[in-house]
C-alpha atoms as a PDB file:
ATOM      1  CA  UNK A   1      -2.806  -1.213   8.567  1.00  0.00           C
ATOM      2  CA  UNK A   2      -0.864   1.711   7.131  1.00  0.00           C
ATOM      3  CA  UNK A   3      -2.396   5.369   8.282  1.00  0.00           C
ATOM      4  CA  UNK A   4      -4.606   6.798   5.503  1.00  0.00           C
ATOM      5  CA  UNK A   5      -3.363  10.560   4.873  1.00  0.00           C
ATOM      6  CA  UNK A   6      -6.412  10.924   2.189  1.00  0.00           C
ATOM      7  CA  UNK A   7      -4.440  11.694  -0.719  1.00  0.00           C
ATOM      8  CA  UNK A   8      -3.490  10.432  -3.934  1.00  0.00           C
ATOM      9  CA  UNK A   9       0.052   9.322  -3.041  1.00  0.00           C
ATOM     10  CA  UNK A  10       0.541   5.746  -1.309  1.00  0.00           C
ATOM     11  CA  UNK A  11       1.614   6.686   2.271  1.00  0.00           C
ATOM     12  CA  UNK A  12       4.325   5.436   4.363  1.00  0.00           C
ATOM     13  CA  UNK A  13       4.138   5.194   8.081  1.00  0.00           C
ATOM     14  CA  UNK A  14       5.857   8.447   8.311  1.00  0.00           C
ATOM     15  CA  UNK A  15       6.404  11.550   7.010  1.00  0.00           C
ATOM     16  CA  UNK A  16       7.878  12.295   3.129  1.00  0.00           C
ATOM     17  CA  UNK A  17       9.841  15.154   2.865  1.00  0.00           C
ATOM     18  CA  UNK A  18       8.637  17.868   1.199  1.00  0.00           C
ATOM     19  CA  UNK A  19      11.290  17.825  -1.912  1.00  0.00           C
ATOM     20  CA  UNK A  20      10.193  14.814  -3.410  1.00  0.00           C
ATOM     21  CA  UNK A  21      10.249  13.457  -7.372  1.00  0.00           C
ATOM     22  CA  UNK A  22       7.957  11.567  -9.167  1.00  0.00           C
ATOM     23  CA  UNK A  23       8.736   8.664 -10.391  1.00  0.00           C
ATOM     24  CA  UNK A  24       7.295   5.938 -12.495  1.00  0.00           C
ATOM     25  CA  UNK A  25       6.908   2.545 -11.274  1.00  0.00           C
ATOM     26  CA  UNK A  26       9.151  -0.155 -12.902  1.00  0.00           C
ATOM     27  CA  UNK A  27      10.454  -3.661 -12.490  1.00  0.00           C
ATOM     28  CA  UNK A  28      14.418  -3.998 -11.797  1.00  0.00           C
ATOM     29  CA  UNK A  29      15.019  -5.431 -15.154  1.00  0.00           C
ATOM     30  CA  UNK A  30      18.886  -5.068 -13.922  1.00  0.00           C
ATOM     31  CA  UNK A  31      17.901  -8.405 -12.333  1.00  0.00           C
ATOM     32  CA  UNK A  32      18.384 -11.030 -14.675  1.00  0.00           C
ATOM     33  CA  UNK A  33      19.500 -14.204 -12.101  1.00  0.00           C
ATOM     34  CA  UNK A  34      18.306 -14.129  -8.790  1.00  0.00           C
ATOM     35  CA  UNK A  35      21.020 -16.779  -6.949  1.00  0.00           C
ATOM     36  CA  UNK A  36      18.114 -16.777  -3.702  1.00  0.00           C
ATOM     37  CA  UNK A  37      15.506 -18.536  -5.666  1.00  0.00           C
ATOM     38  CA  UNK A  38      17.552 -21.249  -7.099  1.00  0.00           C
ATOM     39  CA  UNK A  39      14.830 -21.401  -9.712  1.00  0.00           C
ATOM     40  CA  UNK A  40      15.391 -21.530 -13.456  1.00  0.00           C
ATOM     41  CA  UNK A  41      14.882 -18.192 -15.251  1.00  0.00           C
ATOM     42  CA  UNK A  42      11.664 -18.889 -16.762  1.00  0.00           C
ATOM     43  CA  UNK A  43       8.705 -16.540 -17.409  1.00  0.00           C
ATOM     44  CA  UNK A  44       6.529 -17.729 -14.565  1.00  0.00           C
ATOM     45  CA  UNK A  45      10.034 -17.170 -12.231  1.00  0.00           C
ATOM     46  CA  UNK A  46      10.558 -13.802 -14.222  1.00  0.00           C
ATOM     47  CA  UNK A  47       6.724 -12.835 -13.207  1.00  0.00           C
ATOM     48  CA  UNK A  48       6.756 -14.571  -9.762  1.00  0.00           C
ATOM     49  CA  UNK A  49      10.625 -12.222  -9.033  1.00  0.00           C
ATOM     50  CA  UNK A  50       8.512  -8.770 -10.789  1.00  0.00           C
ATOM     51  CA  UNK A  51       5.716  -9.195  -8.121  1.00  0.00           C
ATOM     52  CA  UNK A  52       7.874  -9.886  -5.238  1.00  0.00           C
ATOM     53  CA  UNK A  53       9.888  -7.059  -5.875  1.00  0.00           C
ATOM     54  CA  UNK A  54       6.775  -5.049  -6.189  1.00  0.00           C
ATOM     55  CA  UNK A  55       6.574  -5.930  -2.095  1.00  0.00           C
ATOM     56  CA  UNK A  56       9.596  -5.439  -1.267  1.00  0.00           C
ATOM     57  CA  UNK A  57      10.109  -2.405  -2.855  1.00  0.00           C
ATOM     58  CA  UNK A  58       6.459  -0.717  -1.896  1.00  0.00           C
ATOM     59  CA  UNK A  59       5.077  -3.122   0.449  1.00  0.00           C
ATOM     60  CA  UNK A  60       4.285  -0.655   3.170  1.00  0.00           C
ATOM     61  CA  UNK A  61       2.759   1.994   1.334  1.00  0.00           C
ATOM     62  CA  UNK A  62      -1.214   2.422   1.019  1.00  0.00           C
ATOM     63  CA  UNK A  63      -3.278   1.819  -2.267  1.00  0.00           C
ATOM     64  CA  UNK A  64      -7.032   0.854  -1.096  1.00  0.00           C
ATOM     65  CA  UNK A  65      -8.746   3.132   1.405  1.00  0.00           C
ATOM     66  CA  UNK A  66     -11.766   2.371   3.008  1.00  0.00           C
ATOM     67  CA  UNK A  67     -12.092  -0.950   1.506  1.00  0.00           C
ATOM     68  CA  UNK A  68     -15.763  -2.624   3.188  1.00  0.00           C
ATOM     69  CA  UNK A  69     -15.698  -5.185   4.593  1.00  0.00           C
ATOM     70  CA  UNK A  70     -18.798  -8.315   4.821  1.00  0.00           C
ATOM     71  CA  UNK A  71     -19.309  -7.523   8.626  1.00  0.00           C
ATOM     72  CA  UNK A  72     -19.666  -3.968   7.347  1.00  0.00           C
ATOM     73  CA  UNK A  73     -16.102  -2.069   8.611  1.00  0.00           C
ATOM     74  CA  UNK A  74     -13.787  -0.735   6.400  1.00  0.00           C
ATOM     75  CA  UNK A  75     -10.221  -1.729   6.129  1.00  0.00           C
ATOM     76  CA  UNK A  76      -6.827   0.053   4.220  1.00  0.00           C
ATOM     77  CA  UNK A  77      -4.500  -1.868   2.268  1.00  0.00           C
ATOM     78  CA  UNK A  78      -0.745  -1.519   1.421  1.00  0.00           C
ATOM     79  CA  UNK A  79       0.901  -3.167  -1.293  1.00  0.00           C
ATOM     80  CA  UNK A  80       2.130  -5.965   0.803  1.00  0.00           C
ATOM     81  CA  UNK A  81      -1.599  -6.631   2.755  1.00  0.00           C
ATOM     82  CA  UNK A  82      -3.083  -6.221  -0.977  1.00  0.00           C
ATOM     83  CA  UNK A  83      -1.151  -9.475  -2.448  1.00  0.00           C
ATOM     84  CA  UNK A  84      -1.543 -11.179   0.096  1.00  0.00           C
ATOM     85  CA  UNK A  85      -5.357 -11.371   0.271  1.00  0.00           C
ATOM     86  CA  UNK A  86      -5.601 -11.465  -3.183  1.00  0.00           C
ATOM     87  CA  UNK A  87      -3.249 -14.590  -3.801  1.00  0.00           C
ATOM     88  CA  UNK A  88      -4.966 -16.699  -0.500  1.00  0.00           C
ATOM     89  CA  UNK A  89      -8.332 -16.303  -1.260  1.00  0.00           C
ATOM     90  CA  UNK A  90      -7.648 -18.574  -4.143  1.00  0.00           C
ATOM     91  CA  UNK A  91      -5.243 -20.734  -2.374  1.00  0.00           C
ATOM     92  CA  UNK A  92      -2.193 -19.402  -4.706  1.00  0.00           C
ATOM     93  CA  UNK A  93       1.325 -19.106  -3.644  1.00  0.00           C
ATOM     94  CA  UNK A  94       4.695 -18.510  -5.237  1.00  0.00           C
ATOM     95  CA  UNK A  95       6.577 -21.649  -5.905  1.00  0.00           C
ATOM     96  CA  UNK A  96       9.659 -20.088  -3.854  1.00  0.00           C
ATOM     97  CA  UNK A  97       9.555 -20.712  -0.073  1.00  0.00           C
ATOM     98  CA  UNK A  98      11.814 -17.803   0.225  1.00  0.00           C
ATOM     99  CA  UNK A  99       8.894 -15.342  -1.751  1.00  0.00           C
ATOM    100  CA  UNK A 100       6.129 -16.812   0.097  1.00  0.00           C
ATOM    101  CA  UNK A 101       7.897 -16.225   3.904  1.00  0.00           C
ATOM    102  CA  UNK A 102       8.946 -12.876   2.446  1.00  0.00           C
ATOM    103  CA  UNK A 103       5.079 -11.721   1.333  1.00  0.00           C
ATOM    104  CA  UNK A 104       3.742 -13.423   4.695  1.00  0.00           C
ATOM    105  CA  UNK A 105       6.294 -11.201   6.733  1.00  0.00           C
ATOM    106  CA  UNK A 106       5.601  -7.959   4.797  1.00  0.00           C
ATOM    107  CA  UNK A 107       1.539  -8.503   5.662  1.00  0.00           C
ATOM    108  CA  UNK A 108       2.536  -9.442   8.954  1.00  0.00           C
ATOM    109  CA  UNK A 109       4.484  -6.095   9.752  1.00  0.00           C
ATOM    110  CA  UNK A 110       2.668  -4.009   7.778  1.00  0.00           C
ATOM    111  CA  UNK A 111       0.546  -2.459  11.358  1.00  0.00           C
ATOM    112  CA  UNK A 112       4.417  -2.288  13.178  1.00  0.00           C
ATOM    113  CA  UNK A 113       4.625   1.690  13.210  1.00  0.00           C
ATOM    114  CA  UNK A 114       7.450   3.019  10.597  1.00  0.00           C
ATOM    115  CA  UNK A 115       7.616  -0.388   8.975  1.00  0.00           C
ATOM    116  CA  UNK A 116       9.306   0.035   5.644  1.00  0.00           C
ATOM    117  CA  UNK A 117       9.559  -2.852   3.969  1.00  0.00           C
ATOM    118  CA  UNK A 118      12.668  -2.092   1.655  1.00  0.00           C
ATOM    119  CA  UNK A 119      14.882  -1.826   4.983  1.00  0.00           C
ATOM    120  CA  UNK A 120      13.174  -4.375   6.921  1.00  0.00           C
ATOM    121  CA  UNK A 121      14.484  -6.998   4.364  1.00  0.00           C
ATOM    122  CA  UNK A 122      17.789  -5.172   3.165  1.00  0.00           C
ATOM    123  CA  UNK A 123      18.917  -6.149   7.357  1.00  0.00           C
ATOM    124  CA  UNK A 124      17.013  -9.202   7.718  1.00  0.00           C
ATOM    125  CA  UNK A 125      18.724 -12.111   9.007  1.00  0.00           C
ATOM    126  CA  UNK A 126      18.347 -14.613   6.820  1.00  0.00           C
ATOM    127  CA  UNK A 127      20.817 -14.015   4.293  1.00  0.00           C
ATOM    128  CA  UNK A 128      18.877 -14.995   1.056  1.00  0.00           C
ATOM    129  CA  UNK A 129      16.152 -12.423   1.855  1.00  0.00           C
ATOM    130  CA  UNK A 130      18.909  -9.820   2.377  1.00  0.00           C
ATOM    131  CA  UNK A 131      20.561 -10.761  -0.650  1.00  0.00           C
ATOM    132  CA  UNK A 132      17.472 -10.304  -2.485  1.00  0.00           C
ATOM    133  CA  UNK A 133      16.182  -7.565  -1.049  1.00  0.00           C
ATOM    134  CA  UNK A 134      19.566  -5.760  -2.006  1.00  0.00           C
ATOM    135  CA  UNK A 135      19.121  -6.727  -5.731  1.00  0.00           C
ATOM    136  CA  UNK A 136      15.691  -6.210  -6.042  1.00  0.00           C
ATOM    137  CA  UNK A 137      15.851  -2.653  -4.621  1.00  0.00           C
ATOM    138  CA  UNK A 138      19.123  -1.356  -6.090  1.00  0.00           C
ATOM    139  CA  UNK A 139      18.598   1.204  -7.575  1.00  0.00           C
ATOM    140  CA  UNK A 140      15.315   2.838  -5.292  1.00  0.00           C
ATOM    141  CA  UNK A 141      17.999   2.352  -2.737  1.00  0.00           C
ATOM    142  CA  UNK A 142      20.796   4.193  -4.147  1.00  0.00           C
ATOM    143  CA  UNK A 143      18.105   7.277  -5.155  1.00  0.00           C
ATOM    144  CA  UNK A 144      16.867   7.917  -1.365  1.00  0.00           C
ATOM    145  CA  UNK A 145      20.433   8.463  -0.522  1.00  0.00           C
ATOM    146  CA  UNK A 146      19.639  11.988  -2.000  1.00  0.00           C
ATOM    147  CA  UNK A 147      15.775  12.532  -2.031  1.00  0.00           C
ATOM    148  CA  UNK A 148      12.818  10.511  -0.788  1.00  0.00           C
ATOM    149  CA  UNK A 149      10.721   9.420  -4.012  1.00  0.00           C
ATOM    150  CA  UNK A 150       7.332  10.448  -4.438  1.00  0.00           C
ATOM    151  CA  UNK A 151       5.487   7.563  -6.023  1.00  0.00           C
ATOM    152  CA  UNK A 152       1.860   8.083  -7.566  1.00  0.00           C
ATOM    153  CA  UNK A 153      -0.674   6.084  -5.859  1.00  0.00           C
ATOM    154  CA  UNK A 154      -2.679   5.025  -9.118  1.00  0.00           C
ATOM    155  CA  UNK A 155       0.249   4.205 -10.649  1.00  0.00           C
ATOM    156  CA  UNK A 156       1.772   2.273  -8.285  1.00  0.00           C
ATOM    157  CA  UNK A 157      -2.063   0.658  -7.745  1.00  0.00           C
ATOM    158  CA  UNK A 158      -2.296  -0.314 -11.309  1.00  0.00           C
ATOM    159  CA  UNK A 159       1.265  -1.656 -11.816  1.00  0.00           C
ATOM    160  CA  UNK A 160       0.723  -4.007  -8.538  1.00  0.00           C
ATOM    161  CA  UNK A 161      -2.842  -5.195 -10.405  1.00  0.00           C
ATOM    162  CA  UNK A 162      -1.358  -5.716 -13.500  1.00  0.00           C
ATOM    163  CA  UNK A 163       1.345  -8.134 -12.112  1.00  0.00           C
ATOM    164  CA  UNK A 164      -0.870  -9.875  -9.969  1.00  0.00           C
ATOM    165  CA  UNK A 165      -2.816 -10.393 -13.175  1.00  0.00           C
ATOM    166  CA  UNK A 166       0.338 -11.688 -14.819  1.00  0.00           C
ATOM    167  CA  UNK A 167       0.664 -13.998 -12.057  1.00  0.00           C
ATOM    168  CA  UNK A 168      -2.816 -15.740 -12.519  1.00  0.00           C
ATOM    169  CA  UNK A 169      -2.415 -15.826 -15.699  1.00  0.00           C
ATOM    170  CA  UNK A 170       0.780 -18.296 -16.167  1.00  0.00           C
ATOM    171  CA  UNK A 171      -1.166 -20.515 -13.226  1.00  0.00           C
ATOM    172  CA  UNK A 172      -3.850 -20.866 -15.762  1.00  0.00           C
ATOM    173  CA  UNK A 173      -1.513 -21.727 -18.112  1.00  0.00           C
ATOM    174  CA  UNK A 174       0.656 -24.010 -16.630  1.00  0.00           C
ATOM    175  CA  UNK A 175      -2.377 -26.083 -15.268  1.00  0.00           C
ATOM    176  CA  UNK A 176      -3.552 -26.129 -19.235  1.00  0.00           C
ATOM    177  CA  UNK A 177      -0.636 -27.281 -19.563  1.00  0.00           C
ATOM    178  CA  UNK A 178      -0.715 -29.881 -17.626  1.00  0.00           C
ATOM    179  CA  UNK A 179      -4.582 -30.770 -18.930  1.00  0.00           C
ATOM    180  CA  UNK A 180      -3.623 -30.626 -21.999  1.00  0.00           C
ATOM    181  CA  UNK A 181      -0.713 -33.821 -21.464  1.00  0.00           C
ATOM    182  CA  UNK A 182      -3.180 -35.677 -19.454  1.00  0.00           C
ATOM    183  CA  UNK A 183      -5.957 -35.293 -21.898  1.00  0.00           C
ATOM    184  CA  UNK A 184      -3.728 -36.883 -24.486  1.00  0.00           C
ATOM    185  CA  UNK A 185      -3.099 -40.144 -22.106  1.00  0.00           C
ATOM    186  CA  UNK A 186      -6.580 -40.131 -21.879  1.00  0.00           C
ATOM    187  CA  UNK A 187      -7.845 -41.236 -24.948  1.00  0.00           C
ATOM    188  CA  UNK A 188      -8.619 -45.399 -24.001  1.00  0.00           C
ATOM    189  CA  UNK A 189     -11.106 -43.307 -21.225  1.00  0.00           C
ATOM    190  CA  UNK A 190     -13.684 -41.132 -23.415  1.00  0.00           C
ATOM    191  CA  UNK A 191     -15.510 -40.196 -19.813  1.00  0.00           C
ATOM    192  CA  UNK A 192     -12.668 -39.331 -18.548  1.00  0.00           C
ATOM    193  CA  UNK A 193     -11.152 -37.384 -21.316  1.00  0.00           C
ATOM    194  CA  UNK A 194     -14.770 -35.573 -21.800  1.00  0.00           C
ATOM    195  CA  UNK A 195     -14.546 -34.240 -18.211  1.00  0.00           C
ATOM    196  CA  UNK A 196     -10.945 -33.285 -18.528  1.00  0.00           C
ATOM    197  CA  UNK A 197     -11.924 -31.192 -21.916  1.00  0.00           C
ATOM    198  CA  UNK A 198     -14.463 -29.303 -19.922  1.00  0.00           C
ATOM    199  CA  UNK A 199     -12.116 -28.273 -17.147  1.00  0.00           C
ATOM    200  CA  UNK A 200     -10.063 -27.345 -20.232  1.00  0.00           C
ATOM    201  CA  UNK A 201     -12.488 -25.535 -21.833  1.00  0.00           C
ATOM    202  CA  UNK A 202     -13.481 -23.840 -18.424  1.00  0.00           C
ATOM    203  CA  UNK A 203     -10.191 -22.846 -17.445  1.00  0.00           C
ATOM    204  CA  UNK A 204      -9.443 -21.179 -21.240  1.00  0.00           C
ATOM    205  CA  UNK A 205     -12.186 -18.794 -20.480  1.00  0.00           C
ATOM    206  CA  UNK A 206     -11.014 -17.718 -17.170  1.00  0.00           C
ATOM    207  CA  UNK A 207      -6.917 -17.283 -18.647  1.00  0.00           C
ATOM    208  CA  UNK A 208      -9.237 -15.102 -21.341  1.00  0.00           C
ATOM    209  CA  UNK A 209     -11.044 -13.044 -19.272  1.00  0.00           C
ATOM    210  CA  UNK A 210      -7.987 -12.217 -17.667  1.00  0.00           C
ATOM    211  CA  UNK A 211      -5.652 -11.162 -20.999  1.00  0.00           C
ATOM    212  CA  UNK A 212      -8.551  -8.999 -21.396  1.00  0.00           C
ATOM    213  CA  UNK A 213      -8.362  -7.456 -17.791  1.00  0.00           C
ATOM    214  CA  UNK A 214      -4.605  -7.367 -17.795  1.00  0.00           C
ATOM    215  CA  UNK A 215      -4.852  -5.268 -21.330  1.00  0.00           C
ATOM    216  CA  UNK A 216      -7.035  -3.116 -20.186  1.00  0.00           C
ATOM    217  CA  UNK A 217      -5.853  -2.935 -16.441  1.00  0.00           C
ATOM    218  CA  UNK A 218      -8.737  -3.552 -15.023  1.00  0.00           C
ATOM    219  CA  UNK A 219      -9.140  -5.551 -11.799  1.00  0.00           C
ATOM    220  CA  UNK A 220     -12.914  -6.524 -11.253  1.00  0.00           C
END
């Protein structure tokens, strides 16, 4: 894991200059069609793009210290480590190969010393990654050609919450969705349309309780 410097900027592996800016923490909205994905521009794709970005762009840099752990250790998290624990604990995955081999390499590296994960995918060698990587970081590229940015860890740690938050959110929805349809085929089955209305009902609570997180930013 990423070396925690104890202070309230994410760290990379090494140093920051000293004349750094802050900067606020945005999605590329330059990006409109990502060619890589071959996916249609919907919102889940839109969402799924904005959190994949968010590890490409930041992967390596720190935003949980001294996490405990059950066998009572403590762990750090970057960005990229972060997403991915949080998305396989509950079996989810993006619906792009590409994203998921990209998020899986980004955890992977993120204990290689100086891994950055913006130029570790900017040179990789599979072209669509490269090609993405390039889009996705255009413009935090261009801007450390003059000065290295100083990004605020809270920030940064609420921003990468919020779109994972996003992200569960259209799951829930698209498996509603999906109830909803078969519920309606349903109807010559009352037992079986019963039982599909509670998972329903069950799963409109949790795509609730997270709006409410995700207005508040709150991860619990």
């Amino acid at each position: 894991a990423a070396t925690n410097r104890n202070t309230d900027t994410p760290q990379r592996e090494d140093s920051a200059p000293a004349n750094t800016q802050t900067t606020d923490v945005q999605p590329n909205t330059a990006v409109t069609n990502i060619p890589a994905s071959k996916a249609q521009n919907t919102k889940e794709t839109v969402i799924q793009t904005n959190l994949i970005e968010a590890v490409i762009r930041y992967g390596e840099y720190v935003i949980f210290d001294n996490i405990e752990t059950e066998d009572g250790n403590s762990i750090t998290l970057n960005v990229a480590q972060f997403v991915s624990y949080d998305l396989t604990s509950d079996g989810l995955s993006f619906n792009s190969p590409l994203y998921n081999q990209i998020l899986n390499e980004a955890a992977e590296h993120s204990a290689d010393e100086g891994f950055e994960a913006t130029k570790y995918f900017i040179k990789h060698h599979n072209y669509e990654i490269s090609t993405l990587a390039c889009q996705l970081s255009e413009d935090s590229v261009r801007l450390s050609k003059s000065l290295e940015m100083k990004i605020d860890r809270n920030m940064l740690c609420e921003h990468v919450k919020h779109l994972i938050l996003d992200f569960r959110k259209e799951y829930i929805n698209n498996k509603m969705n999906a109830l909803r349809t078969e519920i309606g085929l349903s109807s010559d089955n009352p037992e079986k349309q019963l039982k599909l209305m509670a998972e329903y009902q069950n799963l409109q609570n949790i795509r609730n309780a997270y709006a409410k997180k995700n207005g508040n930013r709150i991860l619990g």
